[in-house]
PDB file of N, CA and C in Angstrom:
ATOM      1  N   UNK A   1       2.087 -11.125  -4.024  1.00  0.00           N
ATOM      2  CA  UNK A   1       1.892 -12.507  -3.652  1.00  0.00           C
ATOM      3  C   UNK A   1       3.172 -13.319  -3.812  1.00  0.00           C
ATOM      4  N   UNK A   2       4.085 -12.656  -4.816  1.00  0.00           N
ATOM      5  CA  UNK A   2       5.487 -13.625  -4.970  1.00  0.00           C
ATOM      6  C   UNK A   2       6.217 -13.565  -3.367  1.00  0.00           C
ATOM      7  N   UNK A   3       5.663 -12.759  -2.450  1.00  0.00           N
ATOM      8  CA  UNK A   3       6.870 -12.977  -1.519  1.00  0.00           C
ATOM      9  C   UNK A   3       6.091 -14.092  -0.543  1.00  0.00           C
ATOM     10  N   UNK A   4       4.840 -14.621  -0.648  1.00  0.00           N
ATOM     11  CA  UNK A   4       3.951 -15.450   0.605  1.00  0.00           C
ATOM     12  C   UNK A   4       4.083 -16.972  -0.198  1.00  0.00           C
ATOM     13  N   UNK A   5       4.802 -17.285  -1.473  1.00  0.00           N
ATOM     14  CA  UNK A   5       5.072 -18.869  -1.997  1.00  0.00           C
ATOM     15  C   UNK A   5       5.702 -18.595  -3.491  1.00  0.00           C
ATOM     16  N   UNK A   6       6.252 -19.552  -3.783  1.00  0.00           N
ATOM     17  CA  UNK A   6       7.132 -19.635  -5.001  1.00  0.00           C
ATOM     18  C   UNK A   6       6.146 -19.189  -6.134  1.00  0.00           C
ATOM     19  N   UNK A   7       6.574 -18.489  -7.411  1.00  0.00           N
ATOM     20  CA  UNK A   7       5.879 -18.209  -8.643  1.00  0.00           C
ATOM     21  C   UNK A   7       5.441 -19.624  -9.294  1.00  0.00           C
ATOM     22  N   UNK A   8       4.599 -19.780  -9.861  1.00  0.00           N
ATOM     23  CA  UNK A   8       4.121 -21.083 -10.693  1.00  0.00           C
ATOM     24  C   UNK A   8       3.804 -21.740  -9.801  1.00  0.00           C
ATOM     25  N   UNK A   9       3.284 -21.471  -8.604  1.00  0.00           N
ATOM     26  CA  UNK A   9       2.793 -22.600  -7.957  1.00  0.00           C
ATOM     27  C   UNK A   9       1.347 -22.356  -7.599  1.00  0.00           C
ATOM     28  N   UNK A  10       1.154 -23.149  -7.190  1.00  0.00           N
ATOM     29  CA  UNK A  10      -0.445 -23.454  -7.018  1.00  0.00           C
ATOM     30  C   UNK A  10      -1.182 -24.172  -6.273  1.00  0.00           C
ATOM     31  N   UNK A  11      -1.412 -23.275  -4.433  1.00  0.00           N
ATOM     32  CA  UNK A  11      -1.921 -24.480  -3.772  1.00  0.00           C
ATOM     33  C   UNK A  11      -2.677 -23.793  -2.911  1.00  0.00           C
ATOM     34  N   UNK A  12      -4.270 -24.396  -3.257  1.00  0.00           N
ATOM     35  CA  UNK A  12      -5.416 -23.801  -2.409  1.00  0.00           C
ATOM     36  C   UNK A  12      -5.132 -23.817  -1.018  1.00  0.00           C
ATOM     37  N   UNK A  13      -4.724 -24.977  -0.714  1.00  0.00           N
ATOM     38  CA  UNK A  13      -4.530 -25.174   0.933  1.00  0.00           C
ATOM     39  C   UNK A  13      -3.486 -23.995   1.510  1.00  0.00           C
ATOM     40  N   UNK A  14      -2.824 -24.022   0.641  1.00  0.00           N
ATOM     41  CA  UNK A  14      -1.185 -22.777   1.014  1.00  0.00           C
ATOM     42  C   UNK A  14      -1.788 -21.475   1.166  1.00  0.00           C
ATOM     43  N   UNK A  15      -2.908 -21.197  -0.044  1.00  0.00           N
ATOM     44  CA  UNK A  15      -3.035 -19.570  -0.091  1.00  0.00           C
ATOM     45  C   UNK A  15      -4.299 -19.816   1.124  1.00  0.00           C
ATOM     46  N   UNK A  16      -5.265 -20.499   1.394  1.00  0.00           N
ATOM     47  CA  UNK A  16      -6.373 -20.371   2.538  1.00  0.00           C
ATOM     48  C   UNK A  16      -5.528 -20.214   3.832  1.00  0.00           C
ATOM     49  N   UNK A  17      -3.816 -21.072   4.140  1.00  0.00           N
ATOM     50  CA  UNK A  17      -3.241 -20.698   5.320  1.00  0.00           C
ATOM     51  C   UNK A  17      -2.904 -18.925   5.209  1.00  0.00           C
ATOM     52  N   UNK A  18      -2.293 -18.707   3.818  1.00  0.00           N
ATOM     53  CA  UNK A  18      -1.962 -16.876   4.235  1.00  0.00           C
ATOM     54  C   UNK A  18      -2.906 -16.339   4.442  1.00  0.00           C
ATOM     55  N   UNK A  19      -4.220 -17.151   3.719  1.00  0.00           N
ATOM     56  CA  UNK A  19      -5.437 -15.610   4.319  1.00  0.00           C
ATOM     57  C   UNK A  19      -5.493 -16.036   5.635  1.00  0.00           C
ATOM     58  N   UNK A  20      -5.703 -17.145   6.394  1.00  0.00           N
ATOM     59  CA  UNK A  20      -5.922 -16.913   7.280  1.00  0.00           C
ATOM     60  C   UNK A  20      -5.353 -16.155   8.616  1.00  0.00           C
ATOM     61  N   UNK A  21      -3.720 -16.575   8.313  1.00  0.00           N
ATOM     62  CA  UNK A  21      -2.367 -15.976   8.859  1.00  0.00           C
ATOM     63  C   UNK A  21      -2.737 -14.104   8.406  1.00  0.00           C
ATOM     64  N   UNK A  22      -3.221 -13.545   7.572  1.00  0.00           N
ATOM     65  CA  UNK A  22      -3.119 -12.142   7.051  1.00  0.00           C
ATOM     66  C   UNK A  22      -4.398 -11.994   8.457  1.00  0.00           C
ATOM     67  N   UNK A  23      -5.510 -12.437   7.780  1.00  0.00           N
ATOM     68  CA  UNK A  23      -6.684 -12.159   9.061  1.00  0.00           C
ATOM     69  C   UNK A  23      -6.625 -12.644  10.350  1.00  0.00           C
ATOM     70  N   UNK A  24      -5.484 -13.341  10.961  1.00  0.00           N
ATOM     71  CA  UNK A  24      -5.703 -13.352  12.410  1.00  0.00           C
ATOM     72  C   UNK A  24      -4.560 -12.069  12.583  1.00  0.00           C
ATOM     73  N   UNK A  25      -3.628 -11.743  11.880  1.00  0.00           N
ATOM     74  CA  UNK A  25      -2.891 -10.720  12.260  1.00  0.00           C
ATOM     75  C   UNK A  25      -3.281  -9.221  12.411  1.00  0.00           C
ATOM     76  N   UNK A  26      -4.742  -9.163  11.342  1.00  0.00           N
ATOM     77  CA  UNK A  26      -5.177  -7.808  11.082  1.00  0.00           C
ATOM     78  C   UNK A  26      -5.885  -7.802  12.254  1.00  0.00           C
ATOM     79  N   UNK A  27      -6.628  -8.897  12.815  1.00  0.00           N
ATOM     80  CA  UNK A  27      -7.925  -8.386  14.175  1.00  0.00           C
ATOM     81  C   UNK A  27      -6.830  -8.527  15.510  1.00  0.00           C
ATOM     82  N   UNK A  28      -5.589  -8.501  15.357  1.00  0.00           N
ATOM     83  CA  UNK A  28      -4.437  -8.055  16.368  1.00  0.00           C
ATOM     84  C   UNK A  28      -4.527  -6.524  16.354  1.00  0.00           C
ATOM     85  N   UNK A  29      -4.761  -6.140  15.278  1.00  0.00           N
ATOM     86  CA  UNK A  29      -4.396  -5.298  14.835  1.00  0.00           C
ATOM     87  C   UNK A  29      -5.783  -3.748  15.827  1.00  0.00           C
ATOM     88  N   UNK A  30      -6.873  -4.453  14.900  1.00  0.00           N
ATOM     89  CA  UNK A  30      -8.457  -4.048  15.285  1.00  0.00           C
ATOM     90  C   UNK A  30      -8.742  -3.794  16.910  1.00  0.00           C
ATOM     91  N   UNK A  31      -8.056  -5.572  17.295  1.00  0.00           N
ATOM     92  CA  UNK A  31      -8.794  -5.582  19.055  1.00  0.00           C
ATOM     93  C   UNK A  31      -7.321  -5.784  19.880  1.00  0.00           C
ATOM     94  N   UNK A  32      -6.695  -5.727  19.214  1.00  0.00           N
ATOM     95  CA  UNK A  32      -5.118  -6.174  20.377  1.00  0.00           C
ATOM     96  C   UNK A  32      -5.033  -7.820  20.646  1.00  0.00           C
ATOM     97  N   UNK A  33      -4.504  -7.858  21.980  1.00  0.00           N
ATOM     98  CA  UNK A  33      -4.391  -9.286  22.025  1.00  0.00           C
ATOM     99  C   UNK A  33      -5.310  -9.710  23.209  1.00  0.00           C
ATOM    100  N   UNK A  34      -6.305 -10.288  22.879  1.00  0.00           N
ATOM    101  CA  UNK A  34      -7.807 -10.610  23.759  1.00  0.00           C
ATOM    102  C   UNK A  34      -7.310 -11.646  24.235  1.00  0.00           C
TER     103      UNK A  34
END
């Protein structure tokens, strides 16, 4: 996780953008580009 935001930090909004950024990249992954 240290490489997706600085250590000691702490921000719900920040980590809900990487999951979401991780899961639109993985169903690229699943279905291609629909």
């Amino acid at each position: 996780n240290n490489y997706l935001r600085k250590p000691g930090t702490h921000d719900t909004t920040g980590d809900f953008k990487i999951a979401m950024t991780i899961a639109h990249e993985i169903s690229h992954q699943w279905f291609g580009n629909l």
